[in-house]
C-alpha atoms as a PDB file:
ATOM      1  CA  UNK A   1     -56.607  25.717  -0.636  1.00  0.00           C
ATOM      2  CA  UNK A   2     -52.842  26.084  -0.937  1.00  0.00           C
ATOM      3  CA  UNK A   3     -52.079  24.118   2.142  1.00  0.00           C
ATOM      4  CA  UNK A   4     -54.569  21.602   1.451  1.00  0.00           C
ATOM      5  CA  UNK A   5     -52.281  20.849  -1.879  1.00  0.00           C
ATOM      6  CA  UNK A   6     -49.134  20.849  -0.656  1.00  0.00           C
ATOM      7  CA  UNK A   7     -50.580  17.949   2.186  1.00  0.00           C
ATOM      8  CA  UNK A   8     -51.844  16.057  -0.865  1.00  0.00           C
ATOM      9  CA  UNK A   9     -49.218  16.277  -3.647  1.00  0.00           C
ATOM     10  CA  UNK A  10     -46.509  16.763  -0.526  1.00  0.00           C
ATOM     11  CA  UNK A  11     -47.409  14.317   2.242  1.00  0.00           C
ATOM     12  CA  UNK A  12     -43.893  13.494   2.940  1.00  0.00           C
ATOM     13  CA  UNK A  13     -42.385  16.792   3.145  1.00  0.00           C
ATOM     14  CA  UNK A  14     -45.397  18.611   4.213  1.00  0.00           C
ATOM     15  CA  UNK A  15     -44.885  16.131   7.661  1.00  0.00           C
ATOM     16  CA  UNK A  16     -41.708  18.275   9.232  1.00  0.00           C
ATOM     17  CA  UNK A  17     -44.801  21.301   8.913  1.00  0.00           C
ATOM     18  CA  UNK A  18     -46.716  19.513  11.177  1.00  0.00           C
ATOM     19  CA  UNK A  19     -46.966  21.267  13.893  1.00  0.00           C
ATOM     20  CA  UNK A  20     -46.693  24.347  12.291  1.00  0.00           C
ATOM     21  CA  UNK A  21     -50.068  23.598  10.519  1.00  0.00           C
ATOM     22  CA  UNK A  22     -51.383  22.287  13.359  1.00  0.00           C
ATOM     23  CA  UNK A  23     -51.267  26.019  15.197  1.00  0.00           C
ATOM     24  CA  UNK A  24     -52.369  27.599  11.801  1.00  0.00           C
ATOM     25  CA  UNK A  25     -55.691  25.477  11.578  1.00  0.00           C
ATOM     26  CA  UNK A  26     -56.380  25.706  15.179  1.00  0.00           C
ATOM     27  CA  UNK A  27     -55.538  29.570  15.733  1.00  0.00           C
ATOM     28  CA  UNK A  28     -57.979  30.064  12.503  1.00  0.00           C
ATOM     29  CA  UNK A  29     -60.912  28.010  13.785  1.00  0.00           C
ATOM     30  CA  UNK A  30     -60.492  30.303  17.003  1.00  0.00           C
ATOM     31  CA  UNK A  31     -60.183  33.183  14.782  1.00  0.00           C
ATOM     32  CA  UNK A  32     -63.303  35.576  15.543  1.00  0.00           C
ATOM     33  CA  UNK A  33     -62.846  36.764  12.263  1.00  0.00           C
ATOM     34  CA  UNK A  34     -63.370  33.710  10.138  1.00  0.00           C
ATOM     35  CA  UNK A  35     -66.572  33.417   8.116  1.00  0.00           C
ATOM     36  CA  UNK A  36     -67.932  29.851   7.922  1.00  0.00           C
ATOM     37  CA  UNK A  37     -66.483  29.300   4.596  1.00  0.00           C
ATOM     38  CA  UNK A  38     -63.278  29.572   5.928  1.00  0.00           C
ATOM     39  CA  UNK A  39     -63.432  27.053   9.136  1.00  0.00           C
ATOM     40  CA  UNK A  40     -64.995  24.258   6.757  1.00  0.00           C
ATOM     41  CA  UNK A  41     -61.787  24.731   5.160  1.00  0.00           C
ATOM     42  CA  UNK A  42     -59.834  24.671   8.012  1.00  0.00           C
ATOM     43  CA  UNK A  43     -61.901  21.863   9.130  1.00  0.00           C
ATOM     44  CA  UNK A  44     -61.002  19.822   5.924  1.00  0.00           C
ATOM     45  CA  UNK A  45     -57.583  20.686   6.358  1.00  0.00           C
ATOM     46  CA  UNK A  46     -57.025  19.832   9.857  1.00  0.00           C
ATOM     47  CA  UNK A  47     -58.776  16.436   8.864  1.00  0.00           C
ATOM     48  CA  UNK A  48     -56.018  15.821   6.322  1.00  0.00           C
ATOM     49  CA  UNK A  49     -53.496  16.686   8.808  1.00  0.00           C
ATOM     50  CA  UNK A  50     -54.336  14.275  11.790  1.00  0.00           C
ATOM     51  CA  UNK A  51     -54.459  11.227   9.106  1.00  0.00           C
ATOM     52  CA  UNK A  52     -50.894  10.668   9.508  1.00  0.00           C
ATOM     53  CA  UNK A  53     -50.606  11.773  13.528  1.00  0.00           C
ATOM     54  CA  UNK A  54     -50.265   9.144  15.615  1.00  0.00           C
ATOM     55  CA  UNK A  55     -51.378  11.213  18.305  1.00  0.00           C
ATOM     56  CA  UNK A  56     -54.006  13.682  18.486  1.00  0.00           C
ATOM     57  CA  UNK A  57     -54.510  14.637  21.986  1.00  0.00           C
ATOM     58  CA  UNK A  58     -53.061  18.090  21.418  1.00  0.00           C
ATOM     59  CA  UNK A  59     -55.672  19.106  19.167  1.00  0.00           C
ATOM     60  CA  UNK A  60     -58.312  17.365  20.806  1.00  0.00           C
ATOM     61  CA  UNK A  61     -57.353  19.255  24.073  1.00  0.00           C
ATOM     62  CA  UNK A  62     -57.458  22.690  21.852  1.00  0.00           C
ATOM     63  CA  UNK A  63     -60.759  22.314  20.145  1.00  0.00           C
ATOM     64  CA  UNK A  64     -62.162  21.309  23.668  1.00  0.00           C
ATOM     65  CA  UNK A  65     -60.528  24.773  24.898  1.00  0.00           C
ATOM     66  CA  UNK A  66     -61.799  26.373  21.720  1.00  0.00           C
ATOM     67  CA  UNK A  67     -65.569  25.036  22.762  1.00  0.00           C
ATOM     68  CA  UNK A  68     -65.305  25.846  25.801  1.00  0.00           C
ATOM     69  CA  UNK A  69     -63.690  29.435  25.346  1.00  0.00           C
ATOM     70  CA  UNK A  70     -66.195  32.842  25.958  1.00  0.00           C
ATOM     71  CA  UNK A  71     -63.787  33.850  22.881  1.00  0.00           C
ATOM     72  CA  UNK A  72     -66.096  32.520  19.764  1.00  0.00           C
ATOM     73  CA  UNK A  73     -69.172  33.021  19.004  1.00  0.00           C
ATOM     74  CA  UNK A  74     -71.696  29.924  18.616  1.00  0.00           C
ATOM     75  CA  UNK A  75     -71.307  29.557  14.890  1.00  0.00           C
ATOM     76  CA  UNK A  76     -67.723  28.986  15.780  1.00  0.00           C
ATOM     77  CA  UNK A  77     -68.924  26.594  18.434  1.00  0.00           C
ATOM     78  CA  UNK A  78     -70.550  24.884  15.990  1.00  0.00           C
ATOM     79  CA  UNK A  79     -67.935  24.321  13.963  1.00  0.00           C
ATOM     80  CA  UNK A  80     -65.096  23.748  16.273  1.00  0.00           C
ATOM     81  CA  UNK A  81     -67.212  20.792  17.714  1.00  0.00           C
ATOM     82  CA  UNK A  82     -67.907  19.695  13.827  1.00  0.00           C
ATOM     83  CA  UNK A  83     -63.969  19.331  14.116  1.00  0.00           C
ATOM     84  CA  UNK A  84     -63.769  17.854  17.338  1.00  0.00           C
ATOM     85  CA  UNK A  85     -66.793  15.117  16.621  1.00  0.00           C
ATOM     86  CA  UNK A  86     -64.883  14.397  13.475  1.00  0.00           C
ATOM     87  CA  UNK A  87     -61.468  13.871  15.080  1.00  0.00           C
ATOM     88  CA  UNK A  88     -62.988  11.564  17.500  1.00  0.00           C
ATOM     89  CA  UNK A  89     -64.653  10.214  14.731  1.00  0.00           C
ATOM     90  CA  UNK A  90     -61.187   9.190  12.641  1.00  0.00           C
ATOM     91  CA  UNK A  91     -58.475   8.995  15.359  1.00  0.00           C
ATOM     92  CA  UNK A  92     -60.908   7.788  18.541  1.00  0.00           C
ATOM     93  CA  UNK A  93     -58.599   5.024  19.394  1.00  0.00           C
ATOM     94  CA  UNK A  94     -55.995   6.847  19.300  1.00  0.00           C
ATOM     95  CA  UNK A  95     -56.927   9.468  22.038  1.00  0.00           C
ATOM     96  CA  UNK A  96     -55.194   8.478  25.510  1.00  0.00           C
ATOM     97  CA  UNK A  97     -57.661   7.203  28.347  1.00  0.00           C
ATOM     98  CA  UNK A  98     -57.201  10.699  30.156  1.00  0.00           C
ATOM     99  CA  UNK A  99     -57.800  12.720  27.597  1.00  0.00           C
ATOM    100  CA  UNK A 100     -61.383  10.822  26.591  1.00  0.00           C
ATOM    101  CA  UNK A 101     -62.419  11.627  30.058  1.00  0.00           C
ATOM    102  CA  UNK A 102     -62.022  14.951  29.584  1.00  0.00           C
ATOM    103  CA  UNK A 103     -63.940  15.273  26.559  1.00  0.00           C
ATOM    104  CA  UNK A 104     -67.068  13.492  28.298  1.00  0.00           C
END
């Protein structure tokens, strides 16, 4: 909830923690100890953060690992491509031509 603030009230300054959120989001929806309740946050929160990437192929390429991965469980599957689908979904343009084909 915290960091969800701080990229609301603090857009500007919360920007230099970009990438910093970006491995906290990501490392949490891979986390096999997450409950569901936590990855829809997550999930909200990475949403916020990719709004003012201009590119995304990063995370796109980690939630593709993340599906892919033995590491989670399907309920984790399910919500890591909930993430992905919604990515595409706001920054789909903005995903190189390379990186689409990996995703199909």
């Amino acid at each position: 909830m915290t960091l969800k603030l701080i990229q609301i009230k603090a857009a500007a300054s919360a920007k230099a923690m970009t990438a910093q959120l970006q491995t906290t989001f990501l490392k949490a929806l891979g986390d096999p100890l997450s409950n569901d309740t936590v990855r829809t946050v997550v999930v909200e929160n990475l949403l916020l953060l990719i709004e003012g990437l201009p590119r995304v192929d990063p995370i796109v390429k980690e939630l593709n690992a993340l599906v892919d991965s033995q590491k989670i469980d399907n309920d984790q599957k399910a919500n890591v491509s909930m993430a992905l689908a919604l990515v595409i979904r706001l920054k789909g343009e903005k995903i190189t031509g390379s990186m689409s084909e990996t995703i199909c």
